[in-house]
Protein backbone atom coordinates (compact mmCIF):
# COMPACT_ATOMS: atom_id res chain seq x y z
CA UNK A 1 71.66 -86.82 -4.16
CA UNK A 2 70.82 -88.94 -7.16
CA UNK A 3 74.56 -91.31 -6.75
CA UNK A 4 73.30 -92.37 -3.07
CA UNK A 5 69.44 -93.01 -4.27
CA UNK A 6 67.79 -97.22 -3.89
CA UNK A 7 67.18 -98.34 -7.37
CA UNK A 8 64.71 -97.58 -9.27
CA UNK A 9 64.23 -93.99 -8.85
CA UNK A 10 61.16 -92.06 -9.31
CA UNK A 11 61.56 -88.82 -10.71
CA UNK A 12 58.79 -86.08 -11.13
CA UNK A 13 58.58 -83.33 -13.26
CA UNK A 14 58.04 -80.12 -12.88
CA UNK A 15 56.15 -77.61 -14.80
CA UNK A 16 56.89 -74.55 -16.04
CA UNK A 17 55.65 -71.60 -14.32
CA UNK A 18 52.66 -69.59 -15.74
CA UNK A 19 54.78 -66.44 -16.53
CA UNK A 20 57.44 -68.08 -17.84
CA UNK A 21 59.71 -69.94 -20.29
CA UNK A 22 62.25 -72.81 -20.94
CA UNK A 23 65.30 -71.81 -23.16
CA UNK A 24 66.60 -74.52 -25.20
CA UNK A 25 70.26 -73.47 -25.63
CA UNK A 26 71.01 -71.80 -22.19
CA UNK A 27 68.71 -74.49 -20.51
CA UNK A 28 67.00 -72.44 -17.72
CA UNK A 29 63.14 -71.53 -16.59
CA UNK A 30 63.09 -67.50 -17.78
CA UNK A 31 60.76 -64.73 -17.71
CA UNK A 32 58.67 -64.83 -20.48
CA UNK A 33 59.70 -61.45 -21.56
CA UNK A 34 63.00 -62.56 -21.98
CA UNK A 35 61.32 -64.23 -25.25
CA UNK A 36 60.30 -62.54 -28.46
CA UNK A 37 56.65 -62.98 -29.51
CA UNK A 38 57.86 -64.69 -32.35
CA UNK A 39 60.17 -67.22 -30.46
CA UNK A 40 56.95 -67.80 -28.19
CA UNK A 41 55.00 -69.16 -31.01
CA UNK A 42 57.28 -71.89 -31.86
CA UNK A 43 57.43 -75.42 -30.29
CA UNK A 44 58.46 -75.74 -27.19
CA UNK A 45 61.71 -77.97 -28.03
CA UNK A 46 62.79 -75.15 -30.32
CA UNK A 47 62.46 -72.57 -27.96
CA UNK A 48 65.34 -69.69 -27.66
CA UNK A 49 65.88 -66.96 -25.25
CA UNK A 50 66.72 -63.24 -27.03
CA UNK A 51 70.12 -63.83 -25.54
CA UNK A 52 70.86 -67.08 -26.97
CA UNK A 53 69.31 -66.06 -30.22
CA UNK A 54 71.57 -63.00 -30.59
CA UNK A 55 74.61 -65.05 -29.16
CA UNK A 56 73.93 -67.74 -32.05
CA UNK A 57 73.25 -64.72 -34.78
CA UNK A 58 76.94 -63.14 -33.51
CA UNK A 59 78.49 -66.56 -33.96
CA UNK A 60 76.73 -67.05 -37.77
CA UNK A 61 77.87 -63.41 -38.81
CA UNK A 62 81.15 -64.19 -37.33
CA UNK A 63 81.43 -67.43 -38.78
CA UNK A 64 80.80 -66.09 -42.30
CA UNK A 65 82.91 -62.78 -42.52
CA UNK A 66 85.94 -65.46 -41.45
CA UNK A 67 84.35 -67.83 -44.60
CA UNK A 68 84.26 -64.73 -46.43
CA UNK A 69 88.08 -63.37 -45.52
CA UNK A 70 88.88 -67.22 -46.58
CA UNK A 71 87.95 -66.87 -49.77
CA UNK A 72 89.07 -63.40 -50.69
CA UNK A 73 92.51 -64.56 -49.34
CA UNK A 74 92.52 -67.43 -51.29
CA UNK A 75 91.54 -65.57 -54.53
CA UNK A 76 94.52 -63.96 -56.92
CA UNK A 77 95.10 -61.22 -56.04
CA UNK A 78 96.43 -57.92 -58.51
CA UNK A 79 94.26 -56.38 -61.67
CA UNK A 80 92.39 -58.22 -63.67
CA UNK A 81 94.13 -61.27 -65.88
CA UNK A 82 96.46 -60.99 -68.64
CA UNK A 83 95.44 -60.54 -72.19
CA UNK A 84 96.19 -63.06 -74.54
């Protein structure tokens, strides 16, 4: 549609629904109860569905029980150190 389109193109906008609300990560129009209350109160270019929030909280926990399992592999392991 857009490829076969005369230069310059016009392009309009449109809103957002009453009702609803534009996820930032997933990038679609949702229900606005598919928001927290919270996430509703923040600006608009920050906004998150719940199920991109608690897809992005999974990944952080994930990412630092592997950080985590890093370091305690990388630590000596045994008792404590030798006396001298």
């Amino acid at each position: 549609l857009m490829k076969g389109a005369d230069l310059p193109v016009q392009v309009t906008f449109e809103a957002v629904p009453s009702g609803a609300d534009f996820c930032t990560a997933c990038q679609k129009v949702l229900a606005a109860p598919l928001f927290s209350r919270k996430m509703r109160t923040k600006p608009v270019e920050k906004r998150r569905c719940s199920a991109c929030v608690e897809a992005a909280e999974g990944a952080e926990a994930e990412a630092r029980e592997a950080a985590a399992a890093e370091v305690a592999a990388a630590a000596p392991s045994g008792g404590p150190p030798p006396h001298t």
